[in-house]
N, C-alpha and C. Protein backbone atom coordinates (compact mmCIF):
# COMPACT_ATOMS: atom_id res chain seq x y z
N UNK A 1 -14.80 -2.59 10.68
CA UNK A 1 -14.02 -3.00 9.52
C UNK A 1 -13.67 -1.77 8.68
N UNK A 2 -12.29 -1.78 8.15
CA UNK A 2 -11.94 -0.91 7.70
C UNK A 2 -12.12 -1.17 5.82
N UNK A 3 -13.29 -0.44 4.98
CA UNK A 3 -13.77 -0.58 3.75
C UNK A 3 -12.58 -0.21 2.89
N UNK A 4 -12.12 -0.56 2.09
CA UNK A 4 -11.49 -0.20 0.65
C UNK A 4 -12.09 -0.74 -0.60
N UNK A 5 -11.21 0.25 -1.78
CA UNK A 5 -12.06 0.28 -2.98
C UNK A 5 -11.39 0.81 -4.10
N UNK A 6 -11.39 0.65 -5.24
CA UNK A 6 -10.44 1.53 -6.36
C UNK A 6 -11.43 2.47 -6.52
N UNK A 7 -10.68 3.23 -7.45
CA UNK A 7 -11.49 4.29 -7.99
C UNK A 7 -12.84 4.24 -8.42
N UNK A 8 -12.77 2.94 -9.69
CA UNK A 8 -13.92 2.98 -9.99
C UNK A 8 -15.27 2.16 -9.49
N UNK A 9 -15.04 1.39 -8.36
CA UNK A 9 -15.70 0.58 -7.52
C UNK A 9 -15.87 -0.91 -8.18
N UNK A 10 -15.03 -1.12 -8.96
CA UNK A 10 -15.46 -2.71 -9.74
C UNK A 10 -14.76 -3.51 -8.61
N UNK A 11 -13.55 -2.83 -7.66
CA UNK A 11 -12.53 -3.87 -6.80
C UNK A 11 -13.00 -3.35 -5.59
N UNK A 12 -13.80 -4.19 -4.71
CA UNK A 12 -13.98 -3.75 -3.41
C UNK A 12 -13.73 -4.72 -2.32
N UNK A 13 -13.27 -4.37 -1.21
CA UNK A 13 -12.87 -5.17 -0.15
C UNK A 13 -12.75 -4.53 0.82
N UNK A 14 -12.45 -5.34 2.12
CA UNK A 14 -12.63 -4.70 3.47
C UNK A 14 -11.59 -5.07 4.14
N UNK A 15 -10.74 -4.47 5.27
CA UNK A 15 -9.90 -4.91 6.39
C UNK A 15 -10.77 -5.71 7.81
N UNK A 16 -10.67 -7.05 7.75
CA UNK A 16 -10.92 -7.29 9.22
C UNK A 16 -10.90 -7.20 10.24
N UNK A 17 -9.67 -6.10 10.47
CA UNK A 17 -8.96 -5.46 11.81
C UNK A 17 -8.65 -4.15 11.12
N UNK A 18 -8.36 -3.80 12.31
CA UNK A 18 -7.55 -1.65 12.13
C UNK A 18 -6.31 -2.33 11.83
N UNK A 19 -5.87 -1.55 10.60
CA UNK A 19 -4.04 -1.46 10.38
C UNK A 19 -3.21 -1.49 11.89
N UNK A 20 -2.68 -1.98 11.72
CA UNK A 20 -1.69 -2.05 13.20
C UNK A 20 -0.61 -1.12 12.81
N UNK A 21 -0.45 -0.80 11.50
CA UNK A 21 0.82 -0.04 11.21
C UNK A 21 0.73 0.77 9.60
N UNK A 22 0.88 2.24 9.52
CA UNK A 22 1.34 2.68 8.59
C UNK A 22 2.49 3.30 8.46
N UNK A 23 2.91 3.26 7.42
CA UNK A 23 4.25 4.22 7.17
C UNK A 23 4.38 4.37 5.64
N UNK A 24 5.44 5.34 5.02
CA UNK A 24 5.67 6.14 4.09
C UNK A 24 6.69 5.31 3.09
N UNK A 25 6.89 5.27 2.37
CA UNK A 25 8.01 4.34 1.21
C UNK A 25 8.19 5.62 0.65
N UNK A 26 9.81 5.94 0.62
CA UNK A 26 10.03 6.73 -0.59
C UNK A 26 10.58 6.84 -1.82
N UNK A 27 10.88 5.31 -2.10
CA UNK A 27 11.70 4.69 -2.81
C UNK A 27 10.92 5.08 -4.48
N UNK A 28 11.84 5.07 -5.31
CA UNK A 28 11.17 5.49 -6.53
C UNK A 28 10.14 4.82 -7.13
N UNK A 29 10.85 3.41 -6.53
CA UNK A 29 9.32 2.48 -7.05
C UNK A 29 8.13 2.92 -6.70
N UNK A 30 7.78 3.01 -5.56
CA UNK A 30 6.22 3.35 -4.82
C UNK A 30 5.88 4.00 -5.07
N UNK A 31 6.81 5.24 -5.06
CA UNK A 31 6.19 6.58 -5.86
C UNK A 31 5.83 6.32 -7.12
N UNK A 32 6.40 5.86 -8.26
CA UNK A 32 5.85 5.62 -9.61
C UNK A 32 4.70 5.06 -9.52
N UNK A 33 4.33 4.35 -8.89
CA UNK A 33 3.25 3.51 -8.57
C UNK A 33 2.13 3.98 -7.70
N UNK A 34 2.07 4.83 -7.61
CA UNK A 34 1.09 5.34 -6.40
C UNK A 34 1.07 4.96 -5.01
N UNK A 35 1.88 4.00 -4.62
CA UNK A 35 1.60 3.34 -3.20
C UNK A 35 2.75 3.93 -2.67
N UNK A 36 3.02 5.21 -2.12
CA UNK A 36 3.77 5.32 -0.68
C UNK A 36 3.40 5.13 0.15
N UNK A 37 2.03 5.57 0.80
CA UNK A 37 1.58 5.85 2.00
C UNK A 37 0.98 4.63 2.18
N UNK A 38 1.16 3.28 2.84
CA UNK A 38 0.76 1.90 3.05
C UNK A 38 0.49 1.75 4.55
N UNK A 39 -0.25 1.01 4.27
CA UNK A 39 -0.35 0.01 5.50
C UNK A 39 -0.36 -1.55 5.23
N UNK A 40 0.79 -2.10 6.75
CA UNK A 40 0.95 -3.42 6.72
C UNK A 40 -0.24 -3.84 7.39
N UNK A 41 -0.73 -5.34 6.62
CA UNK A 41 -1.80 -6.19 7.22
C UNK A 41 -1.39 -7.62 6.74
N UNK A 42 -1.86 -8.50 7.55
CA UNK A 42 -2.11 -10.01 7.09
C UNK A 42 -2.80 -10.13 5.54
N UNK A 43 -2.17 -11.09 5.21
CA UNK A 43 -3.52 -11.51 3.74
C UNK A 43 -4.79 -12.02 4.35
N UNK A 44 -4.63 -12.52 5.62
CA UNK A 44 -6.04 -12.90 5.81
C UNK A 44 -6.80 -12.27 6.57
N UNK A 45 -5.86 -10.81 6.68
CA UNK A 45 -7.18 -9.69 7.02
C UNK A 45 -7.76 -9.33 6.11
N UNK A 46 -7.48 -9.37 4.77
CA UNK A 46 -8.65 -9.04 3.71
C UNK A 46 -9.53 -10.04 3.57
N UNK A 47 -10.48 -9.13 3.00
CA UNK A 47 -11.68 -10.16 2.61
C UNK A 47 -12.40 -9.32 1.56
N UNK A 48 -12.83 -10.26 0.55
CA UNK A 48 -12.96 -9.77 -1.20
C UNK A 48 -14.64 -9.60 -1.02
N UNK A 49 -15.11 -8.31 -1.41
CA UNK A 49 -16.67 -7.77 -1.27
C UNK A 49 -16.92 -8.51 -2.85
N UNK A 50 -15.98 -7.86 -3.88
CA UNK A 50 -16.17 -8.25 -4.86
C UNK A 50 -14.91 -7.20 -5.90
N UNK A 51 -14.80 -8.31 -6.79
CA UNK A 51 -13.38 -7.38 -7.83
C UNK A 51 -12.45 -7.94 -7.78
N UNK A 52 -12.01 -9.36 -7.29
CA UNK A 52 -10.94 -9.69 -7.21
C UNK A 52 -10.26 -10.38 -8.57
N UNK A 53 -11.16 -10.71 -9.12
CA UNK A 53 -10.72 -10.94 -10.67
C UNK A 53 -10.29 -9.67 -11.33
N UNK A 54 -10.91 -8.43 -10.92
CA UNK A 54 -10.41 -7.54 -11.39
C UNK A 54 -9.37 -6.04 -10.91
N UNK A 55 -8.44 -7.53 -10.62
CA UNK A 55 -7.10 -7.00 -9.96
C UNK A 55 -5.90 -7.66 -10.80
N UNK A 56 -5.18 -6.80 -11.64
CA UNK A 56 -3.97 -7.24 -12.37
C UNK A 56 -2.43 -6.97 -11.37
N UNK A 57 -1.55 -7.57 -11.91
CA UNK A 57 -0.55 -7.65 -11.08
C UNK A 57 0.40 -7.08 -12.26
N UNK A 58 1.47 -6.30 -11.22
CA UNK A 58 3.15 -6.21 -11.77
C UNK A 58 4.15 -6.75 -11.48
N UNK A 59 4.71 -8.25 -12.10
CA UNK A 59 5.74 -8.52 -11.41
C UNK A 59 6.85 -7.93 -11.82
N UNK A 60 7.91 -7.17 -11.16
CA UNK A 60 9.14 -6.92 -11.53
C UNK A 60 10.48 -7.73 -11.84
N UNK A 61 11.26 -7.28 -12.36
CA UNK A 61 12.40 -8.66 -12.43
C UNK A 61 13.18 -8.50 -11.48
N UNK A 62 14.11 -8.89 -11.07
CA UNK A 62 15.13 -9.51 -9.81
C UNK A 62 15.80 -8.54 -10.12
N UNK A 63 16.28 -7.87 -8.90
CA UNK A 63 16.43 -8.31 -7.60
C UNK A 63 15.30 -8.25 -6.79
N UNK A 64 14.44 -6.95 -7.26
CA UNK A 64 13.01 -6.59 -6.80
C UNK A 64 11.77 -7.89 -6.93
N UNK A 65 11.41 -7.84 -5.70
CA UNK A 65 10.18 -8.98 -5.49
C UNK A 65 8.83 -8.64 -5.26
N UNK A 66 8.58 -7.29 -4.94
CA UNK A 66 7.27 -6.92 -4.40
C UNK A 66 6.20 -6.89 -5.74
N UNK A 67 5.13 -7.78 -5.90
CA UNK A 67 4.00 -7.67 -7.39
C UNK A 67 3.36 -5.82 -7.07
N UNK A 68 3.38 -5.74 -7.91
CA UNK A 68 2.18 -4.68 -7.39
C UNK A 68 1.38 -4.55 -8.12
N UNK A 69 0.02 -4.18 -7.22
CA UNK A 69 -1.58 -4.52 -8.06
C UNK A 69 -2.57 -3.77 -8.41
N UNK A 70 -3.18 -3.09 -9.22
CA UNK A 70 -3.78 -2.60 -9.85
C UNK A 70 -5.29 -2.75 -10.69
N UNK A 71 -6.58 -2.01 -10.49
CA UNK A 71 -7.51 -2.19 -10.74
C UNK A 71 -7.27 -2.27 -12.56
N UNK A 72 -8.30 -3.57 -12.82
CA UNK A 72 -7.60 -3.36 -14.43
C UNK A 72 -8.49 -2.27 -14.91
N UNK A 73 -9.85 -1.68 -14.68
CA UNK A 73 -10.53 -1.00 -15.30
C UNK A 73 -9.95 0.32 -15.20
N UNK A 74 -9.84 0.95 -13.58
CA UNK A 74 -9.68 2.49 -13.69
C UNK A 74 -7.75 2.64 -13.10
N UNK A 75 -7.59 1.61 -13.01
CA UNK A 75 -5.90 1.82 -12.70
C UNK A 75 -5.09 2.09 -11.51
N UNK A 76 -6.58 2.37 -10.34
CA UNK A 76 -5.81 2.45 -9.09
C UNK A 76 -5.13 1.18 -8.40
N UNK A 77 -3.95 2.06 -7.61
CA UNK A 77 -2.49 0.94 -7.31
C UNK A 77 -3.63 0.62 -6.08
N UNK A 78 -3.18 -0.82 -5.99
CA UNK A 78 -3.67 -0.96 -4.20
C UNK A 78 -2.44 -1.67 -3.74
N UNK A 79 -1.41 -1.24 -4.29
CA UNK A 79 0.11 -2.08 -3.13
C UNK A 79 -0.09 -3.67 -3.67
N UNK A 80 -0.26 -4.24 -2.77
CA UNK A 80 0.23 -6.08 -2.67
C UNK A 80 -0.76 -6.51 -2.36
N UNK A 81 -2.09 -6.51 -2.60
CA UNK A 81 -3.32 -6.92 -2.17
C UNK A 81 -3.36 -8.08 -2.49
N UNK A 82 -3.08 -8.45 -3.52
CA UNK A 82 -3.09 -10.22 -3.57
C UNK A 82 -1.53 -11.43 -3.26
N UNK A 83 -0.59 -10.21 -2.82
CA UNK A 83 1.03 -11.21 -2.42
C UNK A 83 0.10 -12.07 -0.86
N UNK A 84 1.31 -13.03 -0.66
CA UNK A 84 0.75 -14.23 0.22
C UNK A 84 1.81 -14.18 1.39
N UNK A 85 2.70 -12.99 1.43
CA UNK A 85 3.81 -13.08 2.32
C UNK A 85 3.14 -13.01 4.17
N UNK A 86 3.97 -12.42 4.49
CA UNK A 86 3.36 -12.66 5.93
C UNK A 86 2.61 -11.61 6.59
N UNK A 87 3.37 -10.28 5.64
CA UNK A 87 2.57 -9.21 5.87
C UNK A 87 2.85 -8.42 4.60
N UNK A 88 1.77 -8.13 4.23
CA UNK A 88 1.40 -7.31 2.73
C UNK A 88 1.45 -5.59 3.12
N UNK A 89 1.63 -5.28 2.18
CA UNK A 89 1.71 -3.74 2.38
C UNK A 89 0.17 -3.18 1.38
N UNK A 90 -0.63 -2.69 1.51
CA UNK A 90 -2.31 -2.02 1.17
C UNK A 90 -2.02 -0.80 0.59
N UNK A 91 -2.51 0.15 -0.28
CA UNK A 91 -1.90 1.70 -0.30
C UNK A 91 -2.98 1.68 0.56
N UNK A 92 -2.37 3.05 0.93
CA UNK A 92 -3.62 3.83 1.76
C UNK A 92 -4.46 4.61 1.27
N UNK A 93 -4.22 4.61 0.14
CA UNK A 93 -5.20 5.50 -0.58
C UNK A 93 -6.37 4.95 -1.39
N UNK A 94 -5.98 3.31 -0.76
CA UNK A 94 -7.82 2.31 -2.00
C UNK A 94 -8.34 2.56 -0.64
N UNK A 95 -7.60 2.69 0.99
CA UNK A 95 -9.11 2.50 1.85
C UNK A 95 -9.60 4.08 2.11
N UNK A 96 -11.04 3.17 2.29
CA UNK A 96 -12.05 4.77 2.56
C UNK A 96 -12.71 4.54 3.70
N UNK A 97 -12.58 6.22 4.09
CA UNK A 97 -12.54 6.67 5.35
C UNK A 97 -11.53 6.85 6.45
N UNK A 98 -11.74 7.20 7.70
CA UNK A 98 -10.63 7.03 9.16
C UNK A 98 -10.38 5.56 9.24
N UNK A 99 -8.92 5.59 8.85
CA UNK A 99 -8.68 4.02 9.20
C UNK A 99 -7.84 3.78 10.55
N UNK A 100 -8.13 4.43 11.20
CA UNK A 100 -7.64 4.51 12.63
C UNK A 100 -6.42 4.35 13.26
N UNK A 101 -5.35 4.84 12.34
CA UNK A 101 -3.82 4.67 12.59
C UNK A 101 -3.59 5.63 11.68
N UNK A 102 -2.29 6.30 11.82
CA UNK A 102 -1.55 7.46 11.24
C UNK A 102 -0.28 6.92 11.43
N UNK A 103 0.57 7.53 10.11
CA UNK A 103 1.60 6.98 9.93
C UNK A 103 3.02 7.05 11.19
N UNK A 104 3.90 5.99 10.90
CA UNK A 104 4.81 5.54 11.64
C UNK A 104 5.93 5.73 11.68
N UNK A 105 6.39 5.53 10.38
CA UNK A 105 7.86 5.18 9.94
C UNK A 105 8.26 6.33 8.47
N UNK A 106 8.65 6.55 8.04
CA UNK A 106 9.03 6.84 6.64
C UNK A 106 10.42 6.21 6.25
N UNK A 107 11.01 4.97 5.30
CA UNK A 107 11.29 4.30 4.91
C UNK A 107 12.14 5.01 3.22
N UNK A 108 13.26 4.56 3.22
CA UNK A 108 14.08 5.13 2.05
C UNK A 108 13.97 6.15 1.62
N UNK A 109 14.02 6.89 2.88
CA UNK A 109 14.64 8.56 2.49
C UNK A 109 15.28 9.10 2.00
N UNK A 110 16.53 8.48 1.96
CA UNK A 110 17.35 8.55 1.18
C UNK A 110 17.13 8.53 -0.42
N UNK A 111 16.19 7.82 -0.61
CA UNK A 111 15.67 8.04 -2.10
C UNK A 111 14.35 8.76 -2.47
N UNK A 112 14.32 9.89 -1.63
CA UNK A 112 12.97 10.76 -1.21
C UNK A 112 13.21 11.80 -2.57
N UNK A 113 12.13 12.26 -3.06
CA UNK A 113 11.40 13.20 -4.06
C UNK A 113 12.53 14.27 -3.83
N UNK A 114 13.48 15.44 -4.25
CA UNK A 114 13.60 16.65 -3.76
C UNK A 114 12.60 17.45 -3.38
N UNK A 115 11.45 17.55 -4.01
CA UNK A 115 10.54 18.19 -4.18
C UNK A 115 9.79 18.17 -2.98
N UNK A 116 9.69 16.77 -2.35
CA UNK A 116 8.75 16.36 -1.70
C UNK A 116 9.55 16.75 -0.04
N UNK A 117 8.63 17.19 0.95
CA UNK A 117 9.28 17.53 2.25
C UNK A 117 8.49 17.18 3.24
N UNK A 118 8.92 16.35 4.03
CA UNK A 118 8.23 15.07 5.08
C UNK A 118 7.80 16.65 6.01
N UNK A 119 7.03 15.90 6.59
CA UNK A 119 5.81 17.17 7.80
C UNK A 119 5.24 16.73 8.74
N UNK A 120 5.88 15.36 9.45
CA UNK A 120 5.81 14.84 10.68
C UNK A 120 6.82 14.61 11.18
N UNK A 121 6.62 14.07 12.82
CA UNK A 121 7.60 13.86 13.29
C UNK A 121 8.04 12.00 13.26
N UNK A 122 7.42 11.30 12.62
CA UNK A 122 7.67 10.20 12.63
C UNK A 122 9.37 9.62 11.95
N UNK A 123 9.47 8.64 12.65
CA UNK A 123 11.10 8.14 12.15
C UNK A 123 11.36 7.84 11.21
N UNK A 124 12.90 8.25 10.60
CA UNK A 124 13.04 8.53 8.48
C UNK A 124 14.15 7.14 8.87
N UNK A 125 13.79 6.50 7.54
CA UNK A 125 15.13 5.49 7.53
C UNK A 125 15.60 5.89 6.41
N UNK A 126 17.04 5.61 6.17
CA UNK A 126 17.60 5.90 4.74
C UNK A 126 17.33 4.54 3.78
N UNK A 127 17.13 3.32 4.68
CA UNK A 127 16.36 1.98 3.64
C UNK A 127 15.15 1.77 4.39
N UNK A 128 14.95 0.53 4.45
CA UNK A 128 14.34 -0.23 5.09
C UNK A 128 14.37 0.08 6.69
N UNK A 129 13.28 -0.13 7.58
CA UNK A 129 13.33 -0.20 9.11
C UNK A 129 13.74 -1.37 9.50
N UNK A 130 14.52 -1.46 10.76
CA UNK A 130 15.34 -2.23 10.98
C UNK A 130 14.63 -2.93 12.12
């Protein structure tokens, strides 16, 4: 099982399976938010150790639909940990340790950092993967 956790350990939970898939978001949202580097999973590959009350949400207004969620104490993003869709996006940065997949895709490049300069060979979309 793959462990995750916020910063300050009040939100802890685990993956039931290895990520089947990561990839990169470069869209301004994610970046503001801390969650580029994600991985897709089921909602019912998580499972709550403990902290799930202490997980606040962002809903955005329309056109944008994705909540994004956040430890209320120390503020780390964990992506969509509590959306119910079919597949949630995790940051990769609440799980700890080798989570046994490396990234895939990089996703709205087109709206990529200047600053920032991709350093794999994995596939760039200018939106969404198709």
């Amino acid at each position: 099982m793959v462990q995750g956790s916020c910063c300050c350990g009040a939100v802890q939970f685990q993956l039931t399976v290895q990520p089947p898939m990561m990839g990169t978001c470069h869209c301004s949202r994610c970046r503001k938010v801390g969650t580029s580097a994600i991985v897709l999973v089921r909602p019912g590959d998580v499972q709550w150790i403990k902290g799930k009350d202490q997980v606040t949400t962002y809903t955005p207004e329309l056109p944008f639909k994705f909540i994004r969620c956040f430890c209320k104490s120390c503020g780390t993003s964990l992506g969509e940990i509590l959306a119910e869709d079919e597949r949630i996006a995790i940051a990769a940065s609440a799980l700890d340790g080798d989570i046994g997949v490396r990234n895939q895709f990089h996703e709205f490049v087109a709206d990529k950092a200047d600053w920032y300069e991709i350093c794999d060979d994995a596939p760039q979309y200018d939106g969404a993967p198709t």
